[in-house]
Protein backbone atom coordinates (compact mmCIF):
# COMPACT_ATOMS: atom_id res chain seq x y z
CA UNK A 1 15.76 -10.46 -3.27
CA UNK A 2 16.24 -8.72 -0.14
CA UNK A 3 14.80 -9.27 3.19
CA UNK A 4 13.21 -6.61 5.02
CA UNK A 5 12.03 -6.73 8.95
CA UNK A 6 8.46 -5.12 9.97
CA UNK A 7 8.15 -4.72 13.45
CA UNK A 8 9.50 -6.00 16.55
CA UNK A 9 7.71 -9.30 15.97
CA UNK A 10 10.14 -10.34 13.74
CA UNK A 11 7.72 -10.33 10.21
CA UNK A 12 10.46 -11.29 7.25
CA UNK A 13 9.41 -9.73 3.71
CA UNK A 14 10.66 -9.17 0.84
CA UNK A 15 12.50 -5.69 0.69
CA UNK A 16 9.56 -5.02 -2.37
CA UNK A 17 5.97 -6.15 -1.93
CA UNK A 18 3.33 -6.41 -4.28
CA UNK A 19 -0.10 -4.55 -4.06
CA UNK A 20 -3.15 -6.69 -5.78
CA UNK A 21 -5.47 -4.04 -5.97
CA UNK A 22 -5.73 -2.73 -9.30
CA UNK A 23 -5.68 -6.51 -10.74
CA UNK A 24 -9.55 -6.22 -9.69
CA UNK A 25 -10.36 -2.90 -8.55
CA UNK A 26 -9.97 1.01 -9.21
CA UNK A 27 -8.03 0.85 -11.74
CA UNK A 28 -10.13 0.64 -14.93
CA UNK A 29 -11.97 -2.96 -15.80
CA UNK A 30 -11.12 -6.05 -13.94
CA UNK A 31 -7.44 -7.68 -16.04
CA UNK A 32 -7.90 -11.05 -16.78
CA UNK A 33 -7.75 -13.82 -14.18
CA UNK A 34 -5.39 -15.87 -15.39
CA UNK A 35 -3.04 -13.56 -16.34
CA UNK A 36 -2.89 -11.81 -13.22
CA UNK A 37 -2.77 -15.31 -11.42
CA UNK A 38 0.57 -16.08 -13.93
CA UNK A 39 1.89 -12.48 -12.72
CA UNK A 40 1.65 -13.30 -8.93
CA UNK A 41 3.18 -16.79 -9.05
CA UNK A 42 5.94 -15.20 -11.12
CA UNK A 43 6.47 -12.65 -8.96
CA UNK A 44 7.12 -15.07 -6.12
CA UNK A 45 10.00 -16.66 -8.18
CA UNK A 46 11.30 -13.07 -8.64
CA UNK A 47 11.94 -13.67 -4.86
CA UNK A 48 8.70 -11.65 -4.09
CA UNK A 49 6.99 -12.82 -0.53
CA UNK A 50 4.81 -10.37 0.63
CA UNK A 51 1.21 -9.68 -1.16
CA UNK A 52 -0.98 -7.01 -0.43
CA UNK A 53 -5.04 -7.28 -0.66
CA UNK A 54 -8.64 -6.64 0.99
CA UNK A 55 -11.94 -7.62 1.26
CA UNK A 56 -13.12 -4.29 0.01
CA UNK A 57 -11.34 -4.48 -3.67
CA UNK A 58 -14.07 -5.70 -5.89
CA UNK A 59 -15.10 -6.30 -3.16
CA UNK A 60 -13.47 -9.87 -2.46
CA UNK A 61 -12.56 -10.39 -5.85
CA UNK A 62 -9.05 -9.56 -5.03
CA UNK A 63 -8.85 -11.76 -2.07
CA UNK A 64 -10.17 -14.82 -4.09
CA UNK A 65 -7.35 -14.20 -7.09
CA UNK A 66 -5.09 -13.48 -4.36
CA UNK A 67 -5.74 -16.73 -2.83
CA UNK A 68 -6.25 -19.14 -5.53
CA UNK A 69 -2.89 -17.69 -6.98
CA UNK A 70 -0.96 -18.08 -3.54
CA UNK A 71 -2.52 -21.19 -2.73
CA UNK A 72 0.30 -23.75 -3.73
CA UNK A 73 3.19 -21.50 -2.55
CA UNK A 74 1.40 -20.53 0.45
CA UNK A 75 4.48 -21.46 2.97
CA UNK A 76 6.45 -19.15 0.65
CA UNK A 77 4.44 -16.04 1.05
CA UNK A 78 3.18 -13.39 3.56
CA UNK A 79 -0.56 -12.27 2.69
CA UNK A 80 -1.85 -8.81 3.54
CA UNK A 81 -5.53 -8.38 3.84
CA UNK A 82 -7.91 -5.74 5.54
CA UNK A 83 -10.64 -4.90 7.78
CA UNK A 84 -12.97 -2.04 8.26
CA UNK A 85 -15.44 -1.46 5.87
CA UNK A 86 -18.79 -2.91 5.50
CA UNK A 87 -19.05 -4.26 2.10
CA UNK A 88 -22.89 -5.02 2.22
CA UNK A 89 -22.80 -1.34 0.63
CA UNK A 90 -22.58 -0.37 -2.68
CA UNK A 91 -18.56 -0.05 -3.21
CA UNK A 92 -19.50 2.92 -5.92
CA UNK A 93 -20.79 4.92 -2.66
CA UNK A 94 -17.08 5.67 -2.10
CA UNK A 95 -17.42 8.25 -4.90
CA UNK A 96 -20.18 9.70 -3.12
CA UNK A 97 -20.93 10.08 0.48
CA UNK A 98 -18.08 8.33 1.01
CA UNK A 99 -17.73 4.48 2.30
CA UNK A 100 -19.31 3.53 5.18
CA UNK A 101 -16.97 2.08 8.14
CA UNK A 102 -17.57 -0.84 10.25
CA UNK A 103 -14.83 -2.16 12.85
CA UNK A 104 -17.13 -3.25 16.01
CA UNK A 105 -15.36 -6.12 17.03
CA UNK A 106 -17.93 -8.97 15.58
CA UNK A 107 -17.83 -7.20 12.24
CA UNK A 108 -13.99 -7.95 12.75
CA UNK A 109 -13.79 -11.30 13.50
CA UNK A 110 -17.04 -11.83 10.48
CA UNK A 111 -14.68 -10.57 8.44
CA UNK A 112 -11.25 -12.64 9.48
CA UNK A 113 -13.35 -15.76 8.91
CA UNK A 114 -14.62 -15.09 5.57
CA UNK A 115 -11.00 -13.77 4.05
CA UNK A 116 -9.27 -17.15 5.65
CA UNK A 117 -11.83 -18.65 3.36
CA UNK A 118 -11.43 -16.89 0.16
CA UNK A 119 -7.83 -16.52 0.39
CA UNK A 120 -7.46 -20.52 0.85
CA UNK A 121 -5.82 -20.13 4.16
CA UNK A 122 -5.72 -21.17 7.83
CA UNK A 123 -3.79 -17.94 9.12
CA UNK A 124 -3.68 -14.06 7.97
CA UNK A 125 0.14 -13.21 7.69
CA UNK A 126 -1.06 -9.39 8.36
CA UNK A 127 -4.45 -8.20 9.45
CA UNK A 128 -4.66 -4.49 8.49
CA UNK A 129 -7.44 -1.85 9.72
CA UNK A 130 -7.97 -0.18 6.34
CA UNK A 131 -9.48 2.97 7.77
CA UNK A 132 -9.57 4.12 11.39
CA UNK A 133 -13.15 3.85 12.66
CA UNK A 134 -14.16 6.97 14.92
CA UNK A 135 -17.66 5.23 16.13
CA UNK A 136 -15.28 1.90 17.77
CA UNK A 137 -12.56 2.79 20.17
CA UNK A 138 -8.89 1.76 18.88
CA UNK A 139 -8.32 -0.19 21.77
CA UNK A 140 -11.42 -2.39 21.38
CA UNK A 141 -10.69 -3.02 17.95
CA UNK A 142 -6.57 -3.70 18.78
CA UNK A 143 -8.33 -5.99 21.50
CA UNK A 144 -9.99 -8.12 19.04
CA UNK A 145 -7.15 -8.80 16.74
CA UNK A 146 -5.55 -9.81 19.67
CA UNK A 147 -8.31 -12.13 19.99
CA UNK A 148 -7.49 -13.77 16.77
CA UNK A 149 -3.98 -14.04 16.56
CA UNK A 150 -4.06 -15.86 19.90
CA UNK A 151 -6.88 -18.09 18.69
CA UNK A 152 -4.15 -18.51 15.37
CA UNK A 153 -6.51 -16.98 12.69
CA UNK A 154 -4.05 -13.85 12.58
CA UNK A 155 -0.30 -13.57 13.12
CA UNK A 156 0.57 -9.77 12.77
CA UNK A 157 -1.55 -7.04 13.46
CA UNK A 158 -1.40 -3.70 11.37
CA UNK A 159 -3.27 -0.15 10.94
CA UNK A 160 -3.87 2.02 7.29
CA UNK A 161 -3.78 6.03 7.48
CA UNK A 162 -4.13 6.14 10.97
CA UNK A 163 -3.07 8.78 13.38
CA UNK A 164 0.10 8.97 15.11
CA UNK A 165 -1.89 9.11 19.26
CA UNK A 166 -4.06 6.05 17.76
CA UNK A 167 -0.81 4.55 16.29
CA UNK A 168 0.26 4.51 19.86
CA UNK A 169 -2.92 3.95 22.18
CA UNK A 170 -3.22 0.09 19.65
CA UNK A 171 0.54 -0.27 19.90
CA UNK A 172 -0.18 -0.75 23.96
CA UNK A 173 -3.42 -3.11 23.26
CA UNK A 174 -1.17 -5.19 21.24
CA UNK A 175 1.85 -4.73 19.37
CA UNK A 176 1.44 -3.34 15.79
CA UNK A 177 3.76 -4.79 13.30
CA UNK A 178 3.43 -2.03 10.74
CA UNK A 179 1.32 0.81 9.38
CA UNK A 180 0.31 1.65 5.58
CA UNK A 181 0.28 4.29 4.47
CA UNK A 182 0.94 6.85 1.25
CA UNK A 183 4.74 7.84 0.68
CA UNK A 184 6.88 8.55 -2.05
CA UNK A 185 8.45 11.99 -3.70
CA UNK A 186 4.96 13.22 -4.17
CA UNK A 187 3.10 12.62 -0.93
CA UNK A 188 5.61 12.84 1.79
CA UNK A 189 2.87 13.91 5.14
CA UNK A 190 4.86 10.48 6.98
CA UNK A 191 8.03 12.34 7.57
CA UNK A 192 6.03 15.06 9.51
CA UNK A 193 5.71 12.87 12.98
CA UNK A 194 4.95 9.48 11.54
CA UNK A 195 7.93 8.09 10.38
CA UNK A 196 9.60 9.25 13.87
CA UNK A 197 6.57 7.68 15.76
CA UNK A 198 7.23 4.25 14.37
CA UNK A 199 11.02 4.47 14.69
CA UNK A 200 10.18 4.96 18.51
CA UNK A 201 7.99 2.18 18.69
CA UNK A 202 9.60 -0.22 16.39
CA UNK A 203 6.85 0.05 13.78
CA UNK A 204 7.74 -1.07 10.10
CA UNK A 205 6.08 1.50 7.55
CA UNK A 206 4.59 -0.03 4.18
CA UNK A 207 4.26 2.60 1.97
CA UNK A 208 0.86 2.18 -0.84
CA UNK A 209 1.18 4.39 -4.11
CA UNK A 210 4.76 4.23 -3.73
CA UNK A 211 4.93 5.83 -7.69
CA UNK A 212 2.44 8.13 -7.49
CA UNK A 213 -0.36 6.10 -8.40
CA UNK A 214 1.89 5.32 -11.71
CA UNK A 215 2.61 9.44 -12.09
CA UNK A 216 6.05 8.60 -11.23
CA UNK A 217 6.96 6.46 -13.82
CA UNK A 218 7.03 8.91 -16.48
CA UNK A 219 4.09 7.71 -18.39
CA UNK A 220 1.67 10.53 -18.11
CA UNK A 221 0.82 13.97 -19.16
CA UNK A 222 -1.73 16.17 -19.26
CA UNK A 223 -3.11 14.62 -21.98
CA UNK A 224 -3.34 11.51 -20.07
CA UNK A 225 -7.24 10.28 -19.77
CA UNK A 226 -8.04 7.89 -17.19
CA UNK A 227 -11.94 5.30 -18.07
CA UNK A 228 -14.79 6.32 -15.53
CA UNK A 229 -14.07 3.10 -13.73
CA UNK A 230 -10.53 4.60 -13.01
CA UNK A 231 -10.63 6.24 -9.77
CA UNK A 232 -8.01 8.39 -11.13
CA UNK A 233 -10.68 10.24 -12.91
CA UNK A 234 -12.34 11.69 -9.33
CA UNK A 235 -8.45 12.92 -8.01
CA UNK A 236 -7.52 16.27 -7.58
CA UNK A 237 -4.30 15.31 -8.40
CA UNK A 238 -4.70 14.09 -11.62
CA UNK A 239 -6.82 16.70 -13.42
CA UNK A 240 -4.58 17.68 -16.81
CA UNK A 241 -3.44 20.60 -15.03
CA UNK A 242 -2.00 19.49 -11.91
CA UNK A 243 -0.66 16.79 -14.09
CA UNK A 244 1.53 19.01 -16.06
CA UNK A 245 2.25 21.01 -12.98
CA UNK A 246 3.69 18.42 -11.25
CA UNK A 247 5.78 16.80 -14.53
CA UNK A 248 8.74 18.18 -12.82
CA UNK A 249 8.76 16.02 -10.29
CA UNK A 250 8.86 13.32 -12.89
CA UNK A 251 11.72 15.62 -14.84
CA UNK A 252 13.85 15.76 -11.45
CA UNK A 253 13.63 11.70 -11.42
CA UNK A 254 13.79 11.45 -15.08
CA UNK A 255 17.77 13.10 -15.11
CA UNK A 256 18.58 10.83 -12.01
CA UNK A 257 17.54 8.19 -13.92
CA UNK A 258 19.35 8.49 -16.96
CA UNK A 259 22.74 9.21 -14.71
CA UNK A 260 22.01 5.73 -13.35
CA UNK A 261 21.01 3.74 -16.33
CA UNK A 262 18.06 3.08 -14.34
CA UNK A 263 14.05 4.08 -14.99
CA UNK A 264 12.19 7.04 -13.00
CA UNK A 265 10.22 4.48 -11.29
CA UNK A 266 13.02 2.79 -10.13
CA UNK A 267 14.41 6.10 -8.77
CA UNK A 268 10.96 6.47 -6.87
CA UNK A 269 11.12 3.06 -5.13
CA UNK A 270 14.97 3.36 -4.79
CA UNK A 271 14.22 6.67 -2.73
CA UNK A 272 12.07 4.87 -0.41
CA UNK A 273 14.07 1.79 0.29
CA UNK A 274 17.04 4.35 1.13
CA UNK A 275 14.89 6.42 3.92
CA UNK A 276 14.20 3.76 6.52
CA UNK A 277 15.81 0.00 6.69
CA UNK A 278 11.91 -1.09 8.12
CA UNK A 279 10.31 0.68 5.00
CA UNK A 280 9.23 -1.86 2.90
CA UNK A 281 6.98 -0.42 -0.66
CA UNK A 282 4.51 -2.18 -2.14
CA UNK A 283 3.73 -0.79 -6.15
CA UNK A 284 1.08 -2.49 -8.16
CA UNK A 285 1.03 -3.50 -11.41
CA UNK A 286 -0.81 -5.53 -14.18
CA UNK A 287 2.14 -6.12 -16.28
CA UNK A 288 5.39 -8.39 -16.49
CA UNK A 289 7.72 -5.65 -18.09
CA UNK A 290 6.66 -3.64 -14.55
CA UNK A 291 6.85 -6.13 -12.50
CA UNK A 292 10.84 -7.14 -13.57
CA UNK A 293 11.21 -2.47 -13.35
CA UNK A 294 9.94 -2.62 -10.32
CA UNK A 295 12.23 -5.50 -8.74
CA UNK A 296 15.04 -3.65 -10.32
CA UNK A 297 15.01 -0.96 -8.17
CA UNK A 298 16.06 -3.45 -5.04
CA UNK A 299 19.44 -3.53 -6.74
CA UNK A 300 20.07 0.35 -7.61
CA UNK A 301 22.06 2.13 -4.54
CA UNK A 302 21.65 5.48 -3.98
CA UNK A 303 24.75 7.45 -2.16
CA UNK A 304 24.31 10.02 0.39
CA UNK A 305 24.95 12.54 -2.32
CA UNK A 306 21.99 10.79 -4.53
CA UNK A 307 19.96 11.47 -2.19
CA UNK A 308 21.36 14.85 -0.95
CA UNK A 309 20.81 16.11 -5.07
CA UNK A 310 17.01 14.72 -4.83
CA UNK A 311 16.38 16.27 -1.55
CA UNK A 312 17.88 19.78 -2.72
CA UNK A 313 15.59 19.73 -6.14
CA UNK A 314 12.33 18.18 -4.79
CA UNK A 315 12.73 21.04 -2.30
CA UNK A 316 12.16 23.50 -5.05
CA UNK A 317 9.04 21.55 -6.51
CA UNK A 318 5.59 22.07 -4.91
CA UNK A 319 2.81 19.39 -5.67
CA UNK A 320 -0.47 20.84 -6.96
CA UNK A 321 -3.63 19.34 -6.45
CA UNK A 322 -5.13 16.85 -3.28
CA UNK A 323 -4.31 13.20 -3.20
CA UNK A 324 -7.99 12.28 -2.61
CA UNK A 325 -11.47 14.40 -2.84
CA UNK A 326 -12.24 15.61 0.34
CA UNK A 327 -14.92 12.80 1.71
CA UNK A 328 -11.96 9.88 1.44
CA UNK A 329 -8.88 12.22 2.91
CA UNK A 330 -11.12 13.08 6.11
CA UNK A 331 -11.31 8.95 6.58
CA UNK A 332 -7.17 9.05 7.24
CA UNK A 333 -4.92 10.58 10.31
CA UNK A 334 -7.75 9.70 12.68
């Protein structure tokens, strides 16, 4: 597997993370522990090393199947977690009001202790805002992350969906290592000033959703039905018809695939590993078969003209519907 560098702190990844979430959380019922603890072990033999989670999925189930998996490989591994929203609150209120945020700097550091312990750890690899709070100044909260990575709870700081000026005002608080946020073929907001703002500041970009929240793989329609406890079911995006509007975005990678005896969700992840050498995606999955796809697409090489031919036809394909419901896309670019 490839190695990938995020930020100017000198983080070493793999070139393709893994993101825990749905193994717990949004995607339909909880998958079975063990399983999913058999999946992230063999996904570190793959040559996988870096392992995205947060206290708010389940909330802290993820963490504690994160950790208990991780724990005998731990000097292998990079762990991801997250800060930022107070989890004494009914998780389902995301679908409503909307979560509710909490960064004030004790919250923080509540929060740092209590991951260390359910992820079986004496250090966070990478210590994540998950959402920008606009009640705590960036620079307070960049302050206290300092805090813990010189106290050695923390070693790299990092920042979800935030804007580019709050990017910047953390970045001179404290170096941030890198940023997460949504990119592939069918979100692409990062290339319009983000993607140049961490170039300039020597930012790594981990891209979440990097298939479309699994649209890119070819394996829907707009027949496709998605459980209650899906939060699929509450996106604009995937109502059946923005779903069959946007199939030819899955088309376009579909004939690129087949020309390079290669899947349309390796095509996805291929694209993104070819735009930046600090971009480093991080697709989720449940299942062996897509875990082994998924590592596949490390290997696939895209020329200039590849990517010339994908530019020129995504170009003529506009995406229909809104990645989020309006109450959870006001929470990002703050």
């Amino acid at each position: 597997m490839q190695k990938r560098i995020l930020g100017k702190g000198g983080l070493e990844v793999s070139a393709l993370g893994l993101g825990c979430m749905g193994m717990s959380f949004s995607y339909g019922p909880p998958k079975d522990k063990q399983e999913m603890i058999t999946l992230i072990r063999t996904a570190v033999e793959r040559g996988i090393t870096f392992f995205d989670t947060a206290e708010v999925y389940g909330p802290f189930t993820n963490e504690e199947l994160v950790g208990e998996a991780l724990a005998p490989l731990r000097d292998q591994v990079v762990i991801a977690t997250k800060f930022g929203f107070d989890t004494s609150v009914d998780p389902r209120a995301m679908k409503g009001a909307g979560p509710v945020l909490n960064s004030r700097p004790e919250h923080i550091k509540e929060v740092a202790e209590a991951s260390l312990k359910r992820l079986r750890t004496d250090v966070i690899d990478l210590f994540y805002q998950h959402r920008v709070d606009p009640d705590v100044p960036i620079e307070e909260v960049a302050g206290t992350v300092k805090e813990l990575i010189q106290a050695g709870k923390v070693r790299h700081f990092g920042l979800s969906e935030a804007g580019i000026q709050t990017i910047r005002r953390a970045h001179a608080v404290h170096p941030v290592a890198t940023v997460q946020n949504e990119y592939s073929l069918w979100f692409r907001r990062p290339e319009e000033g983000l993607l140049q703002t961490l170039e300039e500041l020597g930012i790594g970009l981990v891209p979440y959703s990097p298939l479309g929240k699994g649209f890119l793989t070819g394996k829907m329609n707009e027949k496709t039905t998605f459980d209650s406890t899906d939060f699929r079911s509450t996106l604009p995006r995937f109502t059946p018809e923005a779903l069959k509007a946007n199939q030819a975005l899955v088309d376009l990678l579909g004939n690129i695939a087949a020309e390079k005896k290669a899947t349309p969700a390796q095509i996805a992840l291929a694209w993104l590993l070819a735009q930046k050498p600090w971009i480093v995606p991080i697709p989720g999955t449940t299942k062996l078969n897509r875990l082994d796809e998924n590592i596949g697409a490390v290997a696939i090489e895209l020329t200039a003209e590849d990517l010339r031919q994908i530019e020129d036809a995504a170009a003529h394909i506009t995406v229909q519907g809104a990645r989020y419901p309006e109450k959870l896309e006001q929470l990002t670019g703050r």
